[in-house]
C-alpha atoms as a PDB file:
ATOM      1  CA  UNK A   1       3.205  12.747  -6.155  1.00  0.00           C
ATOM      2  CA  UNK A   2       0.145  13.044  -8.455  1.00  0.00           C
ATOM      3  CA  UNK A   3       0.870  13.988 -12.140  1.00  0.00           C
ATOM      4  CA  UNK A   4      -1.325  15.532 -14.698  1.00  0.00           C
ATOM      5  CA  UNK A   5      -1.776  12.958 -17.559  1.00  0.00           C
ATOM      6  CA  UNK A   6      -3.654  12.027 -20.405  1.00  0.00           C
ATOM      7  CA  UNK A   7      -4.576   8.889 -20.010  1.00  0.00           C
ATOM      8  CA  UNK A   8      -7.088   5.933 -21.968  1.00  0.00           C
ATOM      9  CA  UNK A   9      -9.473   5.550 -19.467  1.00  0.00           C
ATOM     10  CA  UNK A  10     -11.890   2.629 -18.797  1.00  0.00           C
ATOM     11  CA  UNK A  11     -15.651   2.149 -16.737  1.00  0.00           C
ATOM     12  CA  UNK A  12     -15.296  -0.978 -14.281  1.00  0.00           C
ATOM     13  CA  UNK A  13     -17.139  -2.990 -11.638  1.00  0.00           C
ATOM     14  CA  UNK A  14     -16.467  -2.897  -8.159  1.00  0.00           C
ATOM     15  CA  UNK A  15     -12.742  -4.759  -7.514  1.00  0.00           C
ATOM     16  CA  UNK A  16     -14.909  -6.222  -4.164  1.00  0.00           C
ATOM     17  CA  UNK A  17     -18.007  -7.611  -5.220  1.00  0.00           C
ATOM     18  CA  UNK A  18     -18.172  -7.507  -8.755  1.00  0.00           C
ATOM     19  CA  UNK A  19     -21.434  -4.939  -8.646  1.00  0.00           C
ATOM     20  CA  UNK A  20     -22.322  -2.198 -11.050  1.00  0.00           C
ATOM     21  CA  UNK A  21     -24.106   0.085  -9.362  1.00  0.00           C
ATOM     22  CA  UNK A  22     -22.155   2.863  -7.305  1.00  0.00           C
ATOM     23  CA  UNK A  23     -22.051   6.650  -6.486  1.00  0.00           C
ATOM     24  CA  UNK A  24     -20.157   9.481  -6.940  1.00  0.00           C
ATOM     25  CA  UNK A  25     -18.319  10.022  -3.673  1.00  0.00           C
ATOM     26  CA  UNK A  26     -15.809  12.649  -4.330  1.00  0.00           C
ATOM     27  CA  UNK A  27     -14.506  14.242  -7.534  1.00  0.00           C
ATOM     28  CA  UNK A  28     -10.620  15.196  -8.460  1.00  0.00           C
ATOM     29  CA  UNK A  29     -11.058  16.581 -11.758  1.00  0.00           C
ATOM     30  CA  UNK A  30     -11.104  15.220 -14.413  1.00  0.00           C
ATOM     31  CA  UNK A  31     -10.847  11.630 -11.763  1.00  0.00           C
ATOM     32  CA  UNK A  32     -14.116  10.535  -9.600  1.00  0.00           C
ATOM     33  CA  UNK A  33     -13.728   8.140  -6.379  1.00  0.00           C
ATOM     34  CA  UNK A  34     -17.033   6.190  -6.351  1.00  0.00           C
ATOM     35  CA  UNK A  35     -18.587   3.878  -3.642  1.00  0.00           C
ATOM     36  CA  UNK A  36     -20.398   0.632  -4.432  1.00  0.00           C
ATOM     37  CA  UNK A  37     -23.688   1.415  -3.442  1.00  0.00           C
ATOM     38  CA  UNK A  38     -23.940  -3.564  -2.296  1.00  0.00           C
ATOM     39  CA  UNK A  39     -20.680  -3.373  -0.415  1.00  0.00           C
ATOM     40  CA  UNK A  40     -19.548   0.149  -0.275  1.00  0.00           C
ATOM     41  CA  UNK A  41     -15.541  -0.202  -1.457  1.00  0.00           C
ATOM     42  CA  UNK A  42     -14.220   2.842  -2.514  1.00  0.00           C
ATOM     43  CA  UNK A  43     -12.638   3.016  -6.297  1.00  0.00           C
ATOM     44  CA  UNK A  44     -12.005   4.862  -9.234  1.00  0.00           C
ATOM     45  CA  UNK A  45     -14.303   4.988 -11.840  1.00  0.00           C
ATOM     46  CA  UNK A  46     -13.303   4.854 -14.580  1.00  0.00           C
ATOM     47  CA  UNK A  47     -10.156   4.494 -14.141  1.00  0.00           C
ATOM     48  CA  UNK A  48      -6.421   3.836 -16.316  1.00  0.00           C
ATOM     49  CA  UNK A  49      -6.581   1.063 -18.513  1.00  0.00           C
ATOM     50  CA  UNK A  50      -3.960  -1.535 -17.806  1.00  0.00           C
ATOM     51  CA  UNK A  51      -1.650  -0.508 -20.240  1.00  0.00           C
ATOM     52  CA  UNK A  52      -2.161   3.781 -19.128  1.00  0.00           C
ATOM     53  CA  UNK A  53      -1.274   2.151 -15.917  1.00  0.00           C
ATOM     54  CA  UNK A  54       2.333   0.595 -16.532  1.00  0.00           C
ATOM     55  CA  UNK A  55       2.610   3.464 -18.645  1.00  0.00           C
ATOM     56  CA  UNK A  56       2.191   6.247 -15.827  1.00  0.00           C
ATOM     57  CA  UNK A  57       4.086   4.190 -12.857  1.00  0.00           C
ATOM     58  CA  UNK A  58       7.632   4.003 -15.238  1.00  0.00           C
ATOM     59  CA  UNK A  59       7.050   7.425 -14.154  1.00  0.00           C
ATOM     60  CA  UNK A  60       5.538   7.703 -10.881  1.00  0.00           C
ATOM     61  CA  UNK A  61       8.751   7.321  -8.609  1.00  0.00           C
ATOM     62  CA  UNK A  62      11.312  10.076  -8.348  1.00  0.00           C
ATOM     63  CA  UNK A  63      14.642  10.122 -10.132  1.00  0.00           C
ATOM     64  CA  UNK A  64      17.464  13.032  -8.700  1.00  0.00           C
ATOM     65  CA  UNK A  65      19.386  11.736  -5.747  1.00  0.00           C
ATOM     66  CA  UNK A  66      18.375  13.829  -3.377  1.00  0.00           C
ATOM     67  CA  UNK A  67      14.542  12.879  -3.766  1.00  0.00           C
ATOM     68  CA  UNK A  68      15.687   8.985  -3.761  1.00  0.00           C
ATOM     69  CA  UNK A  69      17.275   9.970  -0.493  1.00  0.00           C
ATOM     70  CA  UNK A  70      14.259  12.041   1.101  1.00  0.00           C
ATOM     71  CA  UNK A  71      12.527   9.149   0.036  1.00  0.00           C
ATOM     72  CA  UNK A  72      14.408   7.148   1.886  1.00  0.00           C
ATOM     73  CA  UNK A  73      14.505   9.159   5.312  1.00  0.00           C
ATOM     74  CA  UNK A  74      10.609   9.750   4.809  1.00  0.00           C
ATOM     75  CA  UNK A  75      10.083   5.968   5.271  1.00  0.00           C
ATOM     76  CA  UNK A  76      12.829   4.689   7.664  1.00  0.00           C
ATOM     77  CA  UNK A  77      10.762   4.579  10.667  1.00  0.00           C
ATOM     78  CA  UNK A  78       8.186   3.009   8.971  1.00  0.00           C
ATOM     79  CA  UNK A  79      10.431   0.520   7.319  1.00  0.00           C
ATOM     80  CA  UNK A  80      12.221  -0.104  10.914  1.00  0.00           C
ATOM     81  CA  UNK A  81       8.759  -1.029  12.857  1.00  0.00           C
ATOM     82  CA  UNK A  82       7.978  -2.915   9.897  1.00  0.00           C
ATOM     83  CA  UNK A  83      11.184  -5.258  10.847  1.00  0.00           C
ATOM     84  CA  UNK A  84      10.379  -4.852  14.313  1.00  0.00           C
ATOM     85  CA  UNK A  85       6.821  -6.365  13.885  1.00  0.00           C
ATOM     86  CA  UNK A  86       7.488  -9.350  11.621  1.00  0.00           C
ATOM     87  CA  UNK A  87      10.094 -10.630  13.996  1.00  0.00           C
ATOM     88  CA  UNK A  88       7.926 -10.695  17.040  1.00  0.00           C
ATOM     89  CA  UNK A  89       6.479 -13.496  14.753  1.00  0.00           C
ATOM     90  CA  UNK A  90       9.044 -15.009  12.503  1.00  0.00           C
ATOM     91  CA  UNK A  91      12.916 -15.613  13.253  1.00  0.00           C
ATOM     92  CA  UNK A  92      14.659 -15.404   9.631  1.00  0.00           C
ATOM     93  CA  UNK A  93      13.361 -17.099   6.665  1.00  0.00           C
ATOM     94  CA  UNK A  94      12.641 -16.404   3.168  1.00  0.00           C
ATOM     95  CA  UNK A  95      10.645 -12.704   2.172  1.00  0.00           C
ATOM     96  CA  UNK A  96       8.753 -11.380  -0.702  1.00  0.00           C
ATOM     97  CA  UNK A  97       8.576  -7.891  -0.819  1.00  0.00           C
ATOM     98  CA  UNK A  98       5.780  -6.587  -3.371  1.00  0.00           C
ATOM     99  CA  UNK A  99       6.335  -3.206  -5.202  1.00  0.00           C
ATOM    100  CA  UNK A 100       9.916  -2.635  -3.780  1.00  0.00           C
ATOM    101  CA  UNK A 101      10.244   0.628  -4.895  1.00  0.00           C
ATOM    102  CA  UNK A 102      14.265   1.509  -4.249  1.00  0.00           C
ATOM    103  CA  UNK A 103      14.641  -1.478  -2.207  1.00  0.00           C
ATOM    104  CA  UNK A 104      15.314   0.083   1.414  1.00  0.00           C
ATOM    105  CA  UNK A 105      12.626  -2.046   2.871  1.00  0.00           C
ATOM    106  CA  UNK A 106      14.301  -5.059   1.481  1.00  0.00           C
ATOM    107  CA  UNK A 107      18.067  -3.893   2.344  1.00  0.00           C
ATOM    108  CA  UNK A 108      16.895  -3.474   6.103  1.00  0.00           C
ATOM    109  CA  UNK A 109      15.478  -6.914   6.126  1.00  0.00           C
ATOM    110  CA  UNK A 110      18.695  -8.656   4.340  1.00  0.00           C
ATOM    111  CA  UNK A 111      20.596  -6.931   7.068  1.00  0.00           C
ATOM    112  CA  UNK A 112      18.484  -8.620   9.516  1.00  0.00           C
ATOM    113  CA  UNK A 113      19.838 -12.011   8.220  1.00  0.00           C
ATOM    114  CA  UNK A 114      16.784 -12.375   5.618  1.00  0.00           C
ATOM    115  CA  UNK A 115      16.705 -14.302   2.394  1.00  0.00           C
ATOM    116  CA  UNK A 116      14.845 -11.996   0.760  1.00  0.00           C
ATOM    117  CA  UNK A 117      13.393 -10.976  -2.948  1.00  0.00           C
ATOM    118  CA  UNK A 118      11.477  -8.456  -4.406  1.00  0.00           C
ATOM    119  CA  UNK A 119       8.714  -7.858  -7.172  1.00  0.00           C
ATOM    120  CA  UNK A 120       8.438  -4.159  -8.280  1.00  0.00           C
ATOM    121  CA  UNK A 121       7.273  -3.141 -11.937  1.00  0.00           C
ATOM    122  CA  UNK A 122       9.157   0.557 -12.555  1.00  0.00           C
ATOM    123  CA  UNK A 123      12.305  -0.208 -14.355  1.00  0.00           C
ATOM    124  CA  UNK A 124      14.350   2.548 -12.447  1.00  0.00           C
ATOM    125  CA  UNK A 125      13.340   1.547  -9.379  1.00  0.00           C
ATOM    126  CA  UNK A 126      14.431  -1.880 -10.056  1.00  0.00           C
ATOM    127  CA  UNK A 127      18.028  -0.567 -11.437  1.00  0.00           C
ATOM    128  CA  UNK A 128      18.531   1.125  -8.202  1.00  0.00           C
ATOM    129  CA  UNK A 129      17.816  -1.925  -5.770  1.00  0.00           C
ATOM    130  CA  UNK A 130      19.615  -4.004  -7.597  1.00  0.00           C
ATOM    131  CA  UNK A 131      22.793  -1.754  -8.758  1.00  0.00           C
ATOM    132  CA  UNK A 132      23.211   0.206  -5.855  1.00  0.00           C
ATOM    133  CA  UNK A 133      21.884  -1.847  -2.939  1.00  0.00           C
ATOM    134  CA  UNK A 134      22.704  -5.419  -5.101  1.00  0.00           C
ATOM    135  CA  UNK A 135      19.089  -6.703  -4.061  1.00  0.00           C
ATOM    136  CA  UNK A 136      17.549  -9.869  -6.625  1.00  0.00           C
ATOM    137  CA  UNK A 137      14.300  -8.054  -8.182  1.00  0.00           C
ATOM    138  CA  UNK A 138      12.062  -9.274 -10.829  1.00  0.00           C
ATOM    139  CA  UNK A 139      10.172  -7.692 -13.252  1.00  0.00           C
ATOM    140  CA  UNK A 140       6.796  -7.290 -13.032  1.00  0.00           C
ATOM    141  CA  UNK A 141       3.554  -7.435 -11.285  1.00  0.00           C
ATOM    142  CA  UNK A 142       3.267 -10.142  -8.642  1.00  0.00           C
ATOM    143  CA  UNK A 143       0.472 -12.145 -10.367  1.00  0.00           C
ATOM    144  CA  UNK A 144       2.535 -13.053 -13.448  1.00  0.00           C
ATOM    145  CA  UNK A 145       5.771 -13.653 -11.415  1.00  0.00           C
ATOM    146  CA  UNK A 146       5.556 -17.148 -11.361  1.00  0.00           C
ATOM    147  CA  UNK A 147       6.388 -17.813  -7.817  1.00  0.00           C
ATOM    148  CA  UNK A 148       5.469 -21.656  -6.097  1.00  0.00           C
ATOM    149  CA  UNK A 149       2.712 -22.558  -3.818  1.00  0.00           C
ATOM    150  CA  UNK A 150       3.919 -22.326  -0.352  1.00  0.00           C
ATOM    151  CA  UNK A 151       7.499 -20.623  -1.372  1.00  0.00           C
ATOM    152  CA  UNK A 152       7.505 -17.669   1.254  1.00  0.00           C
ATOM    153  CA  UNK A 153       7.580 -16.889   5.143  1.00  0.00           C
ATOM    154  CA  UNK A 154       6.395 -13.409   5.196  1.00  0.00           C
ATOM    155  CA  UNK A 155       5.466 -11.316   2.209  1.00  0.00           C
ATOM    156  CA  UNK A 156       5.243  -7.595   2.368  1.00  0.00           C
ATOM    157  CA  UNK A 157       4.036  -4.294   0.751  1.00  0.00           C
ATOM    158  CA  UNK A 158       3.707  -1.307   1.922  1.00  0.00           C
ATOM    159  CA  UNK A 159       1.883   1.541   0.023  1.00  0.00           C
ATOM    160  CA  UNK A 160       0.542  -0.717  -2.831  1.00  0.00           C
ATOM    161  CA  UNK A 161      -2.587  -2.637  -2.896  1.00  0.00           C
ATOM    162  CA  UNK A 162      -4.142   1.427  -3.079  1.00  0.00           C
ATOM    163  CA  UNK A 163      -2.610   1.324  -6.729  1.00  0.00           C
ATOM    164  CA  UNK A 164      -4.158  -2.294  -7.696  1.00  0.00           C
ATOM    165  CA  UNK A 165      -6.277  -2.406 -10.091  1.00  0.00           C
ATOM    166  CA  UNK A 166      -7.659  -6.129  -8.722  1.00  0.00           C
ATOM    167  CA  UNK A 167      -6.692  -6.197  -5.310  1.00  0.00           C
ATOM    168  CA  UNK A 168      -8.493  -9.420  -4.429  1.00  0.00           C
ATOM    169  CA  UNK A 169      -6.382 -11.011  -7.033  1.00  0.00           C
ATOM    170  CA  UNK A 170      -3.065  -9.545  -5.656  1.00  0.00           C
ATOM    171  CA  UNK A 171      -4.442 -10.817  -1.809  1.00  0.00           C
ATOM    172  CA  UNK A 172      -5.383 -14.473  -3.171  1.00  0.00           C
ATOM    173  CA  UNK A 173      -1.426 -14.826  -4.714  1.00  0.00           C
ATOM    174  CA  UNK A 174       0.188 -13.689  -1.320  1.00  0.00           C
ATOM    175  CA  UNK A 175      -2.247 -15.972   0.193  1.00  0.00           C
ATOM    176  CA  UNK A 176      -1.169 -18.892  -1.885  1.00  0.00           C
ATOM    177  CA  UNK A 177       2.268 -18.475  -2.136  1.00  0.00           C
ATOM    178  CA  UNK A 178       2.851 -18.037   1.478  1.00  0.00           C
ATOM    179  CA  UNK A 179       3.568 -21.308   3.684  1.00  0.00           C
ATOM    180  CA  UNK A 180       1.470 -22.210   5.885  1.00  0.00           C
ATOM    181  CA  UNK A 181       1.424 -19.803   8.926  1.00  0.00           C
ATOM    182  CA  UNK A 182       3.176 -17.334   6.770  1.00  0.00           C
ATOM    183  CA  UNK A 183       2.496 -13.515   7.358  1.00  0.00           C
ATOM    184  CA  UNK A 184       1.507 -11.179   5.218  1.00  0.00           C
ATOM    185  CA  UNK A 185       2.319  -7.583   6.194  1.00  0.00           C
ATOM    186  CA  UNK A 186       0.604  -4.256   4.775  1.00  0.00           C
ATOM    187  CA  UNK A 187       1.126  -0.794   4.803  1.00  0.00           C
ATOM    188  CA  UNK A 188      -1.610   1.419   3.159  1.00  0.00           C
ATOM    189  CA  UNK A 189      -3.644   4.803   3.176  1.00  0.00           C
ATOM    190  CA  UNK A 190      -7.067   5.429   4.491  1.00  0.00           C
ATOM    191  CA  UNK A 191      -7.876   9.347   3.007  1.00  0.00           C
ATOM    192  CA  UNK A 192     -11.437   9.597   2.681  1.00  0.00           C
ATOM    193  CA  UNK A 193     -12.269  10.395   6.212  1.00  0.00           C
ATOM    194  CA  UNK A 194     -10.060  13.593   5.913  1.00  0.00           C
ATOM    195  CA  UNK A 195     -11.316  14.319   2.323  1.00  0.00           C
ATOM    196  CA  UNK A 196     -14.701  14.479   4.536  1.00  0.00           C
ATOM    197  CA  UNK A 197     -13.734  16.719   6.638  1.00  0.00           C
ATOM    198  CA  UNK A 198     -12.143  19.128   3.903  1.00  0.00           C
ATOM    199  CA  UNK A 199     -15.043  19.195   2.128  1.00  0.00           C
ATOM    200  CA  UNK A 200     -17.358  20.127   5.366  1.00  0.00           C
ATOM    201  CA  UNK A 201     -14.628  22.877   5.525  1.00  0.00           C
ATOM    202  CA  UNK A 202     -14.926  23.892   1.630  1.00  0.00           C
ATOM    203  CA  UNK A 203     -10.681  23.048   1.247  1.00  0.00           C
ATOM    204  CA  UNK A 204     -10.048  22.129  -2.435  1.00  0.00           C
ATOM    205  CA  UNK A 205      -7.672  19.499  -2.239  1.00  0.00           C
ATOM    206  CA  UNK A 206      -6.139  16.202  -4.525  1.00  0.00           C
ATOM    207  CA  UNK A 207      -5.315  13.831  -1.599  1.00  0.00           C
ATOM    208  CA  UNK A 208      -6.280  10.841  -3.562  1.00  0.00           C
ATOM    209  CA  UNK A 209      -3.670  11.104  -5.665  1.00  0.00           C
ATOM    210  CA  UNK A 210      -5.738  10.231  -8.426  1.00  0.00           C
ATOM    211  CA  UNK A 211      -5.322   8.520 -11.046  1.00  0.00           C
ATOM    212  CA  UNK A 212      -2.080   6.561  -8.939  1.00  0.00           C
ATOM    213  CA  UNK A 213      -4.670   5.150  -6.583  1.00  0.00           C
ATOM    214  CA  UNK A 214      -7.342   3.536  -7.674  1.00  0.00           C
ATOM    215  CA  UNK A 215      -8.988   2.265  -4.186  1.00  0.00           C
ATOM    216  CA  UNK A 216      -9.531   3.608  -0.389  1.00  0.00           C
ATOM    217  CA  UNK A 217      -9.636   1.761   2.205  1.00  0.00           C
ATOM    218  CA  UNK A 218     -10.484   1.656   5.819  1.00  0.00           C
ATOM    219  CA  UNK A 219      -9.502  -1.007   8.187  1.00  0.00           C
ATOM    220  CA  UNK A 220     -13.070  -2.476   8.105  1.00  0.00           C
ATOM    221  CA  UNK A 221     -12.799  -2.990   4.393  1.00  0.00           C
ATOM    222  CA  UNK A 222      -9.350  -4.330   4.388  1.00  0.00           C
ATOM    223  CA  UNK A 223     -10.624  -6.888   6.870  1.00  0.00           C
ATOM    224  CA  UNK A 224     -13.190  -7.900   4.379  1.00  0.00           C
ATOM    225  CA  UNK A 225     -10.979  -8.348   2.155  1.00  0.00           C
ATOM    226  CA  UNK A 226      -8.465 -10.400   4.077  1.00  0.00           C
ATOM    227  CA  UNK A 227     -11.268 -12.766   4.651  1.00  0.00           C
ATOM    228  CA  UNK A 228     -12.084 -13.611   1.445  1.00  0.00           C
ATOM    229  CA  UNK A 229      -8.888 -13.888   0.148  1.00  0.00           C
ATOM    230  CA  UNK A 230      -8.585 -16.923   2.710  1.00  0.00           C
ATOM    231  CA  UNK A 231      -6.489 -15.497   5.801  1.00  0.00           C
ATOM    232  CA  UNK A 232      -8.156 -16.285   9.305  1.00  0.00           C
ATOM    233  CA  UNK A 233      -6.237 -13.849  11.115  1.00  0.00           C
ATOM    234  CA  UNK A 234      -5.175 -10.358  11.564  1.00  0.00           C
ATOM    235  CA  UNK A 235      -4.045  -7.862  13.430  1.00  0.00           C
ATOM    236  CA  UNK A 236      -4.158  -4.067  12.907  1.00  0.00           C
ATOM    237  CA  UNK A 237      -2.154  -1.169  14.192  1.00  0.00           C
ATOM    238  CA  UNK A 238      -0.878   2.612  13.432  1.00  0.00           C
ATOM    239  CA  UNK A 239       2.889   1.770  13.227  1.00  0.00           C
ATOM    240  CA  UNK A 240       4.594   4.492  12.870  1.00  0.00           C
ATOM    241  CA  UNK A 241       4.193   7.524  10.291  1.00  0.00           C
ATOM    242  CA  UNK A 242       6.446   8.811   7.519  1.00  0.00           C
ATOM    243  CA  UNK A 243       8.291  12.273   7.831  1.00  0.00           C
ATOM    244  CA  UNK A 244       7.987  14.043   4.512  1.00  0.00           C
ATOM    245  CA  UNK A 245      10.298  16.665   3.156  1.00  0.00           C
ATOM    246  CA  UNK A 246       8.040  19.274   2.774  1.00  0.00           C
ATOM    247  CA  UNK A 247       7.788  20.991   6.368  1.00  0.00           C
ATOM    248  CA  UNK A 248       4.142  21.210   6.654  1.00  0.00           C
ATOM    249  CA  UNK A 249       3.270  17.736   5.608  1.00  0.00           C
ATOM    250  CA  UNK A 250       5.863  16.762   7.575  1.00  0.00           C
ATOM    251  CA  UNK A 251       4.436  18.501  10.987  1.00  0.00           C
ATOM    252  CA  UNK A 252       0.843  17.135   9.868  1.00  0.00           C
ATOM    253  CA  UNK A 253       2.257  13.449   9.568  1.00  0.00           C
ATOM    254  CA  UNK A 254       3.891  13.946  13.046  1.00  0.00           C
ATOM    255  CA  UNK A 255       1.130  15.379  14.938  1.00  0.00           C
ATOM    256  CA  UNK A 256      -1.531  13.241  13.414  1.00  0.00           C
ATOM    257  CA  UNK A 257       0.618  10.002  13.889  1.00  0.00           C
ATOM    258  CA  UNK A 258       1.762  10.873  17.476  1.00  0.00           C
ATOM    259  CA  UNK A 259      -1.618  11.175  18.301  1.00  0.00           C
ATOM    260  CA  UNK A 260      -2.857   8.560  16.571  1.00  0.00           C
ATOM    261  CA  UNK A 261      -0.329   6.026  18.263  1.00  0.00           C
ATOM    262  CA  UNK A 262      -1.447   7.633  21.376  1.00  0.00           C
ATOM    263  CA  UNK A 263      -5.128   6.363  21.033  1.00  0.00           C
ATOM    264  CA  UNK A 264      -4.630   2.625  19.678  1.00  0.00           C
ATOM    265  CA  UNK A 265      -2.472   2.293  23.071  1.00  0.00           C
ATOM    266  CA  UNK A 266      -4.770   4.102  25.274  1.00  0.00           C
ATOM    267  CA  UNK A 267      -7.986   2.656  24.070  1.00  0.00           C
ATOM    268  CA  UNK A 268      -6.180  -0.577  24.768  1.00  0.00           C
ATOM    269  CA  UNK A 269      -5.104  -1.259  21.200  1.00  0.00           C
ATOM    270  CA  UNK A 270      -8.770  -0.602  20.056  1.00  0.00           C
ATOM    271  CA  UNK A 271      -9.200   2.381  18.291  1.00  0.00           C
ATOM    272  CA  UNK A 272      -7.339   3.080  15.244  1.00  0.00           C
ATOM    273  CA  UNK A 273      -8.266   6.830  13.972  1.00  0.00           C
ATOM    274  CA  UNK A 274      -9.678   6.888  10.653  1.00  0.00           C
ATOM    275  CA  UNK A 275      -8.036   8.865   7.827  1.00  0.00           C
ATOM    276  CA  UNK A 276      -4.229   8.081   8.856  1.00  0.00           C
ATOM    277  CA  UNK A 277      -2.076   4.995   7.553  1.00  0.00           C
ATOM    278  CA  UNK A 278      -2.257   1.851   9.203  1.00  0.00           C
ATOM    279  CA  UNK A 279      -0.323  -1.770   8.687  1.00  0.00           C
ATOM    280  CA  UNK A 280      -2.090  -4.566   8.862  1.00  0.00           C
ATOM    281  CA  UNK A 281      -0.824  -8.221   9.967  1.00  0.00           C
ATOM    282  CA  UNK A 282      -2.624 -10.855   8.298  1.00  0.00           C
ATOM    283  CA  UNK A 283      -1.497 -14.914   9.186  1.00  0.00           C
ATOM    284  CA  UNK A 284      -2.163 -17.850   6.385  1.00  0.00           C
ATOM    285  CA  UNK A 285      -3.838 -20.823   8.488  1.00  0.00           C
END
């Protein structure tokens, strides 16, 4: 869903550890993914400014029907283990979903019996949830919402701490506002393994999606940063894939899921295959 803009762009530190010093790990002109050569997270550099950022996500998200619709279908089964999971742990309560999007996510959980609420910061998105599906959305990114210490069971977000421009930040407020034993549930990419392997190949390609995402992250790295946002457990796992509209990505996210999901469970919940999405479970002590 990447879109060619001008943007004011800015040089940064490493979102992780605060260092300078990184290198150039692949390039998506006229965007570079770097890697901080103390703790090796994965960013753009430089990247949007804060205000190029709001600016480019009011447009980010689709607006004819029928893509609101694909992009509903796309992320069903995702959305559906998502529900799954959490409930193996929690029986009802009250949910934060971060970066709604439309709102399905939300929708399938106040089905469920859910009280449930939703941060998202593009302005059509947020006219959708709440006129068509009558969900209660704010306004906003998470940090400025406002919300009490303690105030949620689960919160959730799936596809967004990639497009964070301070993800610690963002993992220190779920942390905080979450009771205690709360669950905090994420969906996100991993791409640079297969942006590897395309380059050992010589395939030009803009996977990143840059400048929409502004980190990468493996499992390893999420874990870090889990720990250090407080959280003293997790638990990681494929769950599920999406089914895109477009017939070859959608044969390359069934065939690379399916056999992903086919490893963690043969490896005895092990192995997780680098490069494809995972969800990560993540408990408040």
């Amino acid at each position: 869903m990447s879109k060619r803009i001008d943007v004011e762009m800015e040089e940064v530190s490493c979102p992780f550890c605060g260092r300078a010093e990184y290198r150039l790990l692949h390039r998506e002109n006229p965007f570079e993914m770097v890697k901080c050569s103390s703790c090796q997270f994965i960013y753009l550099n430089p990247r949007p400014t804060g205000d190029a950022l709001l600016r480019f996500y009011q447009g980010y998200l689709p607006e004819e029907e029928s893509s609101v619709e694909a992009w509903q279908k796309m992320m069903e089964s995702i959305f559906r283990n998502a529900a799954n999971l959490i409930e193996q742990y929690k029986k009802r309560g009250r949910l934060l979903d971060v970066g709604v999007g439309f709102g399905f996510f939300l929708s399938e959980m106040k089905g469920r019996g859910w009280e449930v609420l939703g941060v998202e910061i593009s302005q059509k998105a947020i006219d959708y949830a709440r006129d068509v599906l009558g969900l209660t959305v704010q306004e906003g990114p998470l940090e400025k919402a406002g919300f009490s210490e303690s105030e949620f069971d689960v919160v959730s977000g799936f596809y967004v701490i990639e497009h964070l421009p301070r993800p610690m930040e963002f993992l220190q407020e779920c942390y905080r506002i979450l009771k205690p034993g709360g669950l905090l549930l994420l969906r996100y990419p991993h791409t640079t393994p297969i942006k590897n392997l395309l380059r050992f190949f010589g395939i030009e390609n803009r996977l990143y999606d840059l400048p929409a995402h502004l980190s990468d992250f493996s499992h390893e790295m999420i874990q870090q940063c889990l720990e250090k946002a407080g959280f003293k457990e997790w638990n990681h796992l494929i769950g599920g894939y999406t089914l895109p509209r477009e017939p070859g990505k959608k044969i390359a996210s069934s065939v690379f899921g399916t056999l992903s999901e086919a490893l963690f469970y043969l490896s005895g919940k092990r192995f997780l295959l680098p490069g494809v999405s995972k969800t990560v479970l993540a408990f408040k002590g």
